[in-house]
N, C-alpha and C. Protein backbone atom coordinates (compact mmCIF):
# COMPACT_ATOMS: atom_id res chain seq x y z
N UNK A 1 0.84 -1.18 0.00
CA UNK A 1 0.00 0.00 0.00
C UNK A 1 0.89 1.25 0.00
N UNK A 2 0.68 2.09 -0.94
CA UNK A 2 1.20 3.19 -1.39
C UNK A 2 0.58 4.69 -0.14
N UNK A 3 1.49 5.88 -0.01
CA UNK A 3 0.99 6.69 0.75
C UNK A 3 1.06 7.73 -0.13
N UNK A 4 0.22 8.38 -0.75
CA UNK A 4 -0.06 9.78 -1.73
C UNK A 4 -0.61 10.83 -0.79
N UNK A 5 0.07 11.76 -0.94
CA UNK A 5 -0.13 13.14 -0.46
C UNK A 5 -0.42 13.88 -1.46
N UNK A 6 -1.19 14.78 -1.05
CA UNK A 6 -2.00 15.55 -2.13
C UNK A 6 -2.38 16.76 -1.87
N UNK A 7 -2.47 18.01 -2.08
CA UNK A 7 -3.22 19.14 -1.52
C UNK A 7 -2.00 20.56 -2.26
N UNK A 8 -2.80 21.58 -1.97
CA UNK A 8 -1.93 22.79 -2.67
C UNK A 8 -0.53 22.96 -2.74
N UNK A 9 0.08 23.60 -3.55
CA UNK A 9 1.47 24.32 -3.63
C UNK A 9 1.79 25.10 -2.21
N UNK A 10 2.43 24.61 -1.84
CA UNK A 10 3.42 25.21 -0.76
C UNK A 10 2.95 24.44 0.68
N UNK A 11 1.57 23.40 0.88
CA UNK A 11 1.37 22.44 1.78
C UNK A 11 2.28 22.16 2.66
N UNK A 12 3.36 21.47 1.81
CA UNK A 12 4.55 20.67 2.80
C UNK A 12 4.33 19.04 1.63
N UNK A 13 4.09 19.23 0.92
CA UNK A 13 3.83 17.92 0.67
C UNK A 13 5.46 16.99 0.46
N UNK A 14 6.06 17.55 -0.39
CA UNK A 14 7.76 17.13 -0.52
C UNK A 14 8.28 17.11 1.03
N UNK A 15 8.48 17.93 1.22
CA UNK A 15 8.90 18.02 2.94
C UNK A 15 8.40 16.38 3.63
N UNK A 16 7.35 16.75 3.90
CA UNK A 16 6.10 15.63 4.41
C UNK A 16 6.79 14.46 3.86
N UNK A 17 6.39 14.22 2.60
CA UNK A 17 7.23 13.18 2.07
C UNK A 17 8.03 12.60 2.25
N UNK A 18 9.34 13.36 2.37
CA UNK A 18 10.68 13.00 2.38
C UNK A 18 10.87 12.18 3.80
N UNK A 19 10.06 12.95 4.91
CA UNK A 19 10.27 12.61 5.97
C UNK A 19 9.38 11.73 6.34
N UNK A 20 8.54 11.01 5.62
CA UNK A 20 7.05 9.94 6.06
C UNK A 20 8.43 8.58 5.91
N UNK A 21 9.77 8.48 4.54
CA UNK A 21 9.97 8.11 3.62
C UNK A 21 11.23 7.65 4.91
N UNK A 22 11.93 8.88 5.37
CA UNK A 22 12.95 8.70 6.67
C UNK A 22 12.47 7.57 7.52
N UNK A 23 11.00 7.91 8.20
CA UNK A 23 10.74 7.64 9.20
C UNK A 23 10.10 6.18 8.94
N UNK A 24 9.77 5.54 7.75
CA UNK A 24 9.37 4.42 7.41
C UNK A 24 10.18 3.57 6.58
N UNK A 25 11.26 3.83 6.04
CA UNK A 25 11.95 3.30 5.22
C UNK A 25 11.66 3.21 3.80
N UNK A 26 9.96 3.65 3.11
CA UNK A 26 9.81 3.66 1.97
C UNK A 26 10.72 4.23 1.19
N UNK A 27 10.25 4.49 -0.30
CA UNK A 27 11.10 5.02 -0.79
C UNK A 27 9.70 6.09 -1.41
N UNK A 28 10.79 7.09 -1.54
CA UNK A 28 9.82 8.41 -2.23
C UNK A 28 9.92 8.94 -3.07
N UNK A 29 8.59 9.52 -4.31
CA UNK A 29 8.99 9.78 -5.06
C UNK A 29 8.09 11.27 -5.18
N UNK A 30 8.55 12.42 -5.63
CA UNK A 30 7.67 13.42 -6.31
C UNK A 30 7.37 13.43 -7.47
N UNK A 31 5.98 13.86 -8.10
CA UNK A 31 5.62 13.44 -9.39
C UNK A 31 5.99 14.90 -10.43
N UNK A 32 6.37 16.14 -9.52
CA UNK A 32 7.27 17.06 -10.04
C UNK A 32 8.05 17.02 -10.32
N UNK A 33 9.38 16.21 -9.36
CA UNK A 33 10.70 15.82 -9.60
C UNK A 33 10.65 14.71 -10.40
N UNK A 34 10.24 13.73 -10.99
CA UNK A 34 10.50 12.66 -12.08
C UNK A 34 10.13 13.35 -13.13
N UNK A 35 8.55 14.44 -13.24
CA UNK A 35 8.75 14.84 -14.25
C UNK A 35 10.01 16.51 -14.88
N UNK A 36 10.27 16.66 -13.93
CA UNK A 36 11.42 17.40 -14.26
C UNK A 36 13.02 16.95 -14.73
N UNK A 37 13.02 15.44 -13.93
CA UNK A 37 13.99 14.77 -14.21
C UNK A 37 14.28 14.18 -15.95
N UNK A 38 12.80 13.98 -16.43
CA UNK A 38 12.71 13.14 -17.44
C UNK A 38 12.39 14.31 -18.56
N UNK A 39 11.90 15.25 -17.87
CA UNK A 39 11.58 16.24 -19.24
C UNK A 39 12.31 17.98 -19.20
N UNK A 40 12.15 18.47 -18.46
CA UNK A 40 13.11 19.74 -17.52
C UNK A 40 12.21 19.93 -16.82
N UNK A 41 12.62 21.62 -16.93
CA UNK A 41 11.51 22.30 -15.96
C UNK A 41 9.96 22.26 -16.39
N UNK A 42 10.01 22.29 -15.21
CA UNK A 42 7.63 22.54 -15.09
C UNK A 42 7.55 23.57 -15.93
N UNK A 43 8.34 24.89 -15.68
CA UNK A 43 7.95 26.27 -15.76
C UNK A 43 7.85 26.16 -17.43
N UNK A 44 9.02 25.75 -18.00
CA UNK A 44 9.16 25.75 -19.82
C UNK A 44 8.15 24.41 -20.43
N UNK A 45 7.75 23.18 -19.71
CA UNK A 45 6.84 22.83 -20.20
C UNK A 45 5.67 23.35 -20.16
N UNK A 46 5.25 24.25 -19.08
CA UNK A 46 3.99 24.78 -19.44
C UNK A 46 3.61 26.17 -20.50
N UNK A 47 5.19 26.55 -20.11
CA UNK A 47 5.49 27.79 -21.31
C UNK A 47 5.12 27.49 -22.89
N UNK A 48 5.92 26.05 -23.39
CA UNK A 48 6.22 25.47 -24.56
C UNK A 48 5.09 24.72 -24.94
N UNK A 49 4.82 24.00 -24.40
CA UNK A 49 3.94 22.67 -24.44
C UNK A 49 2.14 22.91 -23.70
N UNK A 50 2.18 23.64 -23.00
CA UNK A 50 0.79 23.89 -21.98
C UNK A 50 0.69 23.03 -21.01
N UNK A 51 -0.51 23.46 -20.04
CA UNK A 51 -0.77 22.83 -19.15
C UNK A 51 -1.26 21.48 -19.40
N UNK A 52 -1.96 21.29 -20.22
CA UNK A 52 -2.93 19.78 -21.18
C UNK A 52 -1.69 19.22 -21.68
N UNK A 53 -0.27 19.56 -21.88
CA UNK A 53 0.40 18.45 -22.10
C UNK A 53 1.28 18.02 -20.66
N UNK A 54 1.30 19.11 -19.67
CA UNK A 54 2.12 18.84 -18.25
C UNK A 54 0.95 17.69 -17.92
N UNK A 55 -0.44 18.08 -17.55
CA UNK A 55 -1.10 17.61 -16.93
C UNK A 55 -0.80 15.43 -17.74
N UNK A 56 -0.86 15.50 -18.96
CA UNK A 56 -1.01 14.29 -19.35
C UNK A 56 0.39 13.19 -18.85
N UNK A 57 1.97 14.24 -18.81
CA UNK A 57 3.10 13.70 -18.86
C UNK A 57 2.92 12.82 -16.72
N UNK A 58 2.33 14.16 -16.21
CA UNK A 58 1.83 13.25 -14.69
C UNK A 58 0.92 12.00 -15.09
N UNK A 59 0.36 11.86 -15.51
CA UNK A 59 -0.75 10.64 -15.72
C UNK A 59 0.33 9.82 -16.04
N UNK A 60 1.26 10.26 -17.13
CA UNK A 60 1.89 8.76 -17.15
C UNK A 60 2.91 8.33 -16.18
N UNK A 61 3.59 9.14 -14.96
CA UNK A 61 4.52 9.32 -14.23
C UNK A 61 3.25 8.38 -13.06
N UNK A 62 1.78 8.47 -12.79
CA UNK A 62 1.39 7.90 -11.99
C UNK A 62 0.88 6.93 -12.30
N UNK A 63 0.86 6.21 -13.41
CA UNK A 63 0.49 5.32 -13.75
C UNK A 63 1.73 3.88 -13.43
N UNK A 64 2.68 4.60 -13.84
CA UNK A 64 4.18 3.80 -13.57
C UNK A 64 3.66 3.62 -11.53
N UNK A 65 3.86 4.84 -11.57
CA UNK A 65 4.08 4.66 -9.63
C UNK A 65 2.93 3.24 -8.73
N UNK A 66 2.12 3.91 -9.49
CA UNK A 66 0.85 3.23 -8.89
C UNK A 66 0.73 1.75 -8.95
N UNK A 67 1.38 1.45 -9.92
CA UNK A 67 1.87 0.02 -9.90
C UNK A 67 3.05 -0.80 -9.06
N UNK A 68 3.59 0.21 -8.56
CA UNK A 68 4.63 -0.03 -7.14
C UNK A 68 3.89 -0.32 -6.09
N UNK A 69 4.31 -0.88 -4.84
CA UNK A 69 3.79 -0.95 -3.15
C UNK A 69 4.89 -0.58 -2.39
N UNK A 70 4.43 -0.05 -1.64
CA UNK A 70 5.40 0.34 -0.31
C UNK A 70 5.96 1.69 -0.35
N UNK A 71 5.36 2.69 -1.69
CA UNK A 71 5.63 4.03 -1.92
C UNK A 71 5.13 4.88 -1.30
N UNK A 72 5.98 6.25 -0.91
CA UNK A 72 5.47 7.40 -0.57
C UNK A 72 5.18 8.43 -1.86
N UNK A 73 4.09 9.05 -2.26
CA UNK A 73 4.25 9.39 -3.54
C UNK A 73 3.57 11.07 -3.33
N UNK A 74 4.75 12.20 -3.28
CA UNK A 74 4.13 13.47 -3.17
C UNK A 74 3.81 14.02 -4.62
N UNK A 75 2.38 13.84 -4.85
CA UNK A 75 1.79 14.82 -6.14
C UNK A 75 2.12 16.46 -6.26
N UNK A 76 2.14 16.68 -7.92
CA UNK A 76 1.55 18.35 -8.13
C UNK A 76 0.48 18.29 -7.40
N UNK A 77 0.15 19.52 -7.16
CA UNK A 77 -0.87 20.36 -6.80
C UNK A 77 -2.06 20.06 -7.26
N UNK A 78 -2.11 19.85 -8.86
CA UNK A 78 -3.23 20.35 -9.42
C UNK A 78 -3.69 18.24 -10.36
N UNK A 79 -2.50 17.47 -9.68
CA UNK A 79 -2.76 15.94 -9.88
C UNK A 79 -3.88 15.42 -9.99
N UNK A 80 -4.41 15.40 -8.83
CA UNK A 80 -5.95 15.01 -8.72
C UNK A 80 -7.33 15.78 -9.12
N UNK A 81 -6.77 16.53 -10.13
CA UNK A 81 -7.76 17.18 -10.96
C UNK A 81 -8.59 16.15 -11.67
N UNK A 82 -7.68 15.38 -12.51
CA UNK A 82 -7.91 14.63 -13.38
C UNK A 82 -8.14 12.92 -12.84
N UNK A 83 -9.56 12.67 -13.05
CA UNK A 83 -10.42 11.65 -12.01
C UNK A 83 -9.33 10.09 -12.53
N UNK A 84 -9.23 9.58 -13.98
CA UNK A 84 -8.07 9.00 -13.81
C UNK A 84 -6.76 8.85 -13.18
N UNK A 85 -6.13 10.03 -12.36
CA UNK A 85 -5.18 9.71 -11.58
C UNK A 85 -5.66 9.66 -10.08
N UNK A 86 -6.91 10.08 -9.63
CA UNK A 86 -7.49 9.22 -8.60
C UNK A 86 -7.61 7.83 -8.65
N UNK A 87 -8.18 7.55 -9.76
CA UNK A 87 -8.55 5.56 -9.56
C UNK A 87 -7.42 5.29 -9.47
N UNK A 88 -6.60 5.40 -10.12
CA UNK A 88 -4.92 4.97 -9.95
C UNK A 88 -4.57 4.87 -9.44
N UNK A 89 -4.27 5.94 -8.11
CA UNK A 89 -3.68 5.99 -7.24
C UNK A 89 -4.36 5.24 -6.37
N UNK A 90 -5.57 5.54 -6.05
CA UNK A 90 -6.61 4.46 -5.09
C UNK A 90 -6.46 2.76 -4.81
N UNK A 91 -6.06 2.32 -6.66
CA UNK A 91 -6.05 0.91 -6.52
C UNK A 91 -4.65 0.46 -5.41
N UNK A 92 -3.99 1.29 -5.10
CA UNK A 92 -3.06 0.76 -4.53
C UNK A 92 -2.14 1.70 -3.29
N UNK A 93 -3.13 2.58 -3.15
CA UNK A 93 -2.29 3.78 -2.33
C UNK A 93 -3.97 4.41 -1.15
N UNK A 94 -3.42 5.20 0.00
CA UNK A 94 -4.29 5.74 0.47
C UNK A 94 -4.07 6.88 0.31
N UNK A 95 -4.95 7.98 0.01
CA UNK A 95 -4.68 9.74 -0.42
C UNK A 95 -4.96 10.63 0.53
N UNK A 96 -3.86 11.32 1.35
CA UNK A 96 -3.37 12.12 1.86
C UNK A 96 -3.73 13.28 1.65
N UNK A 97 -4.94 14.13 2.20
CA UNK A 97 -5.02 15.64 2.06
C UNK A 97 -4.33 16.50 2.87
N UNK A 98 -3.22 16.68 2.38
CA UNK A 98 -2.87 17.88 3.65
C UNK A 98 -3.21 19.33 3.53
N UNK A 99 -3.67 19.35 4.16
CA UNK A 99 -4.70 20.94 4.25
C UNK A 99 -3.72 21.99 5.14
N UNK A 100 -3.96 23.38 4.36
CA UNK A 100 -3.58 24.67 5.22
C UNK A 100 -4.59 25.66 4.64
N UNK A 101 -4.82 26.53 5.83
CA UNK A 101 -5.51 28.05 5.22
C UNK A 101 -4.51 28.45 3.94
N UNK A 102 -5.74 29.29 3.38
CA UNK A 102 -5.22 30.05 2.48
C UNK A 102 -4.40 31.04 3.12
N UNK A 103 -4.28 31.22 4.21
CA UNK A 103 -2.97 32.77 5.04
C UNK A 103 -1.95 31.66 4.99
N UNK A 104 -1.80 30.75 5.24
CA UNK A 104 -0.07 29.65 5.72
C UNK A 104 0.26 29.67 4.03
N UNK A 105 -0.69 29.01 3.23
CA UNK A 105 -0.04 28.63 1.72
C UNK A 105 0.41 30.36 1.10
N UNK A 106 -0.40 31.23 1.21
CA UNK A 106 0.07 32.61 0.41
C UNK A 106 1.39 33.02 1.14
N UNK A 107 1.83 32.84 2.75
CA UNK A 107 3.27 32.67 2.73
C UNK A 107 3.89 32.51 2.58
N UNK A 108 3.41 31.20 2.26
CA UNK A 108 4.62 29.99 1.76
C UNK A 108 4.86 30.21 0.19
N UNK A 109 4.13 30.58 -1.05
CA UNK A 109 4.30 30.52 -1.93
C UNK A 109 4.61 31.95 -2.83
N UNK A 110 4.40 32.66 -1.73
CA UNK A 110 4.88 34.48 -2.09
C UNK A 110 5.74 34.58 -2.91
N UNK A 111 7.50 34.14 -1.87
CA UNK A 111 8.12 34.10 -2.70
C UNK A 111 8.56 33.39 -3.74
N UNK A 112 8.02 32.21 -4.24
CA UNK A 112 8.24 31.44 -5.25
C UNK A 112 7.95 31.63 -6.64
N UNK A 113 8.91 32.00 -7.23
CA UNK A 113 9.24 32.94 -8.84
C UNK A 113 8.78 31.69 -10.21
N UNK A 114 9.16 30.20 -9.27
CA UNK A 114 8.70 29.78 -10.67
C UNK A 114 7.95 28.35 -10.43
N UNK A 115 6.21 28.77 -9.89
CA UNK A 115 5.73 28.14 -9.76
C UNK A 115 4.81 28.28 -11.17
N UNK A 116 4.45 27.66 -12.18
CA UNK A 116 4.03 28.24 -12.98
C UNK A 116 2.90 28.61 -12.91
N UNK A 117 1.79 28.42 -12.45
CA UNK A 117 0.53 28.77 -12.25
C UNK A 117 -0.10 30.32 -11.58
N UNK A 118 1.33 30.58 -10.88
CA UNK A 118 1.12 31.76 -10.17
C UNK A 118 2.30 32.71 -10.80
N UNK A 119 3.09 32.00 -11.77
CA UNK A 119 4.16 33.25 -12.42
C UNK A 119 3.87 34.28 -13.09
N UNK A 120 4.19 35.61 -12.98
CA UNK A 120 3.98 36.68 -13.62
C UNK A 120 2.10 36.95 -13.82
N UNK A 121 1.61 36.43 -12.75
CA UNK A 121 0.45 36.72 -13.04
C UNK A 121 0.57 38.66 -12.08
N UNK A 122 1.28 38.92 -11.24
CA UNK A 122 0.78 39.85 -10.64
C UNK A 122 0.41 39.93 -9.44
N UNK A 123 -0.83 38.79 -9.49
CA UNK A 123 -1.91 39.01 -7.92
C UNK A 123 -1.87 37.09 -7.93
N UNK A 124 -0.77 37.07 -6.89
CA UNK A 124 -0.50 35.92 -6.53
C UNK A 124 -1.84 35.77 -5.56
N UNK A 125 -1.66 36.42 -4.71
CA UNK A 125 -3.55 36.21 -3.77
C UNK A 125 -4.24 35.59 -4.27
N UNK A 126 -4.55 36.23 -5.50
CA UNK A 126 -6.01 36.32 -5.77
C UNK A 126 -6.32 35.04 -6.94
N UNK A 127 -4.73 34.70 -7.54
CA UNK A 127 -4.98 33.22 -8.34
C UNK A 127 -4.63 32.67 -7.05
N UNK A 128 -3.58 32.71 -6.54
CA UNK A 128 -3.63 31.41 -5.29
C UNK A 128 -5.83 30.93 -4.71
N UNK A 129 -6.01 32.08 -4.28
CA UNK A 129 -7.83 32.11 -3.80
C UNK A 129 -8.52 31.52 -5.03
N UNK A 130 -8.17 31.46 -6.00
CA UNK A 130 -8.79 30.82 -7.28
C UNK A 130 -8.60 29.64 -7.31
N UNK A 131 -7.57 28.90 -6.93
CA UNK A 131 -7.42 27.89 -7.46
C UNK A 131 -7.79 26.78 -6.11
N UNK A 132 -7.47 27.40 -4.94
CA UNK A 132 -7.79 26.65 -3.79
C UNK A 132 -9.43 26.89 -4.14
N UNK A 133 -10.37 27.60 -4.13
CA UNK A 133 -11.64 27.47 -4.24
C UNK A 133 -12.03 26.46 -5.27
N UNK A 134 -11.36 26.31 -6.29
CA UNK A 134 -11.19 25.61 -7.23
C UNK A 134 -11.00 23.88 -6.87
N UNK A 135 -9.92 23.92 -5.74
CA UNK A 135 -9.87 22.45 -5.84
C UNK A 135 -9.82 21.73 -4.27
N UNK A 136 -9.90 22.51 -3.42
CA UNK A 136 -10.49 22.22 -2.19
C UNK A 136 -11.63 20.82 -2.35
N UNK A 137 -12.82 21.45 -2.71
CA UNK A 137 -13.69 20.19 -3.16
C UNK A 137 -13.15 18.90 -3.23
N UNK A 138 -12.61 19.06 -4.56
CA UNK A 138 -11.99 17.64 -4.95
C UNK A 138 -10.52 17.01 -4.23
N UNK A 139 -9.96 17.95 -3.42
CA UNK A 139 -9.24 17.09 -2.55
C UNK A 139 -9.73 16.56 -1.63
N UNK A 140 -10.70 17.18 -0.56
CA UNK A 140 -11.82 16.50 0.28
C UNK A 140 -12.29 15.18 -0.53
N UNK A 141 -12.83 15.25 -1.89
CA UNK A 141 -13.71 14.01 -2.20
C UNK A 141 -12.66 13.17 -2.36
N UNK A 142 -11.47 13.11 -2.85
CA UNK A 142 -10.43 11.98 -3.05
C UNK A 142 -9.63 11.96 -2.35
N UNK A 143 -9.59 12.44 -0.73
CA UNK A 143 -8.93 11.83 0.37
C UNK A 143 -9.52 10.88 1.23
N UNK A 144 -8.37 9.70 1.34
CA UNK A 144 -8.83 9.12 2.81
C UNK A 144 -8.73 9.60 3.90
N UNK A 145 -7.78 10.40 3.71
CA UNK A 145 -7.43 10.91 5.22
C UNK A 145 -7.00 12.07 4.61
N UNK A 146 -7.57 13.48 6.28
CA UNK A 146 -7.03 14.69 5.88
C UNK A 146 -6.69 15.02 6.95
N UNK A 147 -5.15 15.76 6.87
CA UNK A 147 -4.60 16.11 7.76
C UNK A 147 -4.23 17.65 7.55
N UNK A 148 -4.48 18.28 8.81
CA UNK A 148 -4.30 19.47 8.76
C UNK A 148 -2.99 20.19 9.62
N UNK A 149 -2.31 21.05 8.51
CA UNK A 149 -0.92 20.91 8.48
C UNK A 149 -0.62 22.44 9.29
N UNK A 150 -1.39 23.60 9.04
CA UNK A 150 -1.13 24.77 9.89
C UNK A 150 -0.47 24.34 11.41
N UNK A 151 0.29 25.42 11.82
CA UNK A 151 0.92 25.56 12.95
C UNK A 151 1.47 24.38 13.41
N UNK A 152 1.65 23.26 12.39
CA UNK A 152 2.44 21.94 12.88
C UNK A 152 3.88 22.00 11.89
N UNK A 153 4.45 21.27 12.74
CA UNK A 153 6.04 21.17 11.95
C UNK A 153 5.97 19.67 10.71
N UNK A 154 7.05 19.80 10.15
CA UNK A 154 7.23 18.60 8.75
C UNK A 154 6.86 17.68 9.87
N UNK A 155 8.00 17.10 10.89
CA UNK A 155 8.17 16.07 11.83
C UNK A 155 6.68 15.54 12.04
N UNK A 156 6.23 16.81 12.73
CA UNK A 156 4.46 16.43 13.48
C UNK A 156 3.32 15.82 12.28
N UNK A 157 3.39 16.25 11.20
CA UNK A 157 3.04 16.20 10.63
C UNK A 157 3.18 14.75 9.77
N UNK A 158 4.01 14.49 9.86
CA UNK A 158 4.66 13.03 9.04
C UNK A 158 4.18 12.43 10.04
N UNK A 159 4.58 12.34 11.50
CA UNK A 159 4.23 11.18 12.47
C UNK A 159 3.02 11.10 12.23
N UNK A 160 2.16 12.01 12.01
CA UNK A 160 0.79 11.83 12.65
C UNK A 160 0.29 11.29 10.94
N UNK A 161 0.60 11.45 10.48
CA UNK A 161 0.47 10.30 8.89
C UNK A 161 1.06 9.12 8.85
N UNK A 162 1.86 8.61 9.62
CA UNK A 162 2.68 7.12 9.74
C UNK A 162 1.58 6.61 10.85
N UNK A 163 1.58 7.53 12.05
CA UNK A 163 0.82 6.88 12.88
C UNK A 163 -1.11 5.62 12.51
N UNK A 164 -1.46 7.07 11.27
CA UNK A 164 -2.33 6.88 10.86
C UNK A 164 -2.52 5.85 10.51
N UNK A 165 -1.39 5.55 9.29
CA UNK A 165 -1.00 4.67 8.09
C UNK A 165 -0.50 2.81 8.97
N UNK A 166 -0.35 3.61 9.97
CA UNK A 166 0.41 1.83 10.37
C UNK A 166 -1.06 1.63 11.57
N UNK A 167 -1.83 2.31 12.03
CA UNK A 167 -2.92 1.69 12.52
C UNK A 167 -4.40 1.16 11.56
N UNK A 168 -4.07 1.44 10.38
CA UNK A 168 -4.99 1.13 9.14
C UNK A 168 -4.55 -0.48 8.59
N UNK A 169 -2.72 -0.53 8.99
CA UNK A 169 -2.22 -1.06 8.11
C UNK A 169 -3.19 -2.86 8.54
């Protein structure tokens, strides 16, 4: 059984990850970092190529994963948009919402120059408030578990997802 984390840009989800991955021995993967590894940056595929071809190159990055066990697997942001990489991940993983207010994530993602969704738009606020209204919903409907990450550290936060994960197990 696979552990997928899921929820907005600047969450903790990599963080989270890395350290679910320490603290359990899995192995971890981000579905940003393989696809950056295998293709470059996010920022020039969405520049070059669009979002409808980023979004498809994850489908096939989780399709590979999802067929693994014993993974920690931190998604994009915007992953579980697309209801095929829910079933996917489902057949073999439990999905991880980690939740923060919109005040913790607009901190966290202020300064970040090359997130592409929020680059050079201007009013980081006000797409950040767009897109969480946007997909809030559907992380609620395709989590098993939601954990809420404000005013907790990576550490607290990972335990209390292992803890979860090994009393399910």
């Amino acid at each position: 059984m696979n552990i997928v984390l899921c929820g907005m840009m600047g969450v903790g989800k990599s963080s989270v990850g890395i350290r679910i991955a320490e603290l359990t021995g899995r192995r971890w993967y981000d579905t940003d970092i393989v696809i950056t590894d295998r293709y470059g940056r996010i920022s020039d595929i969405f520049e070059y190529y669009g979002e409808a071809h980023f979004r498809s190159l994850e489908t096939g990055i989780v399709r590979e994963l999802a067929d693994k066990d014993g993974l920690v697997i931190s998604t994009g942001g915007g992953l579980v948009l697309k209801p095929e990489n829910n079933e996917l991940l489902k057949q073999n993983g439990k999905i991880v919402f980690l939740r923060a207010t919109f005040e913790t994530l607009l901190a966290r993602v202020r300064a970040d120059e090359t997130r592409p969704l929020l680059k050079d738009t201007g009013k980081t606020a006000e797409r950040l408030s767009e897109l969480l209204s946007e997909r809030l919903p559907i992380y609620e409907a395709v989590a098993d578990l939601i954990v809420d990450t404000d005013d907790k550290t990576v550490d607290e936060v990972a335990r209390e997802i292992v803890k979860i994960a090994e009393a399910q197990a």
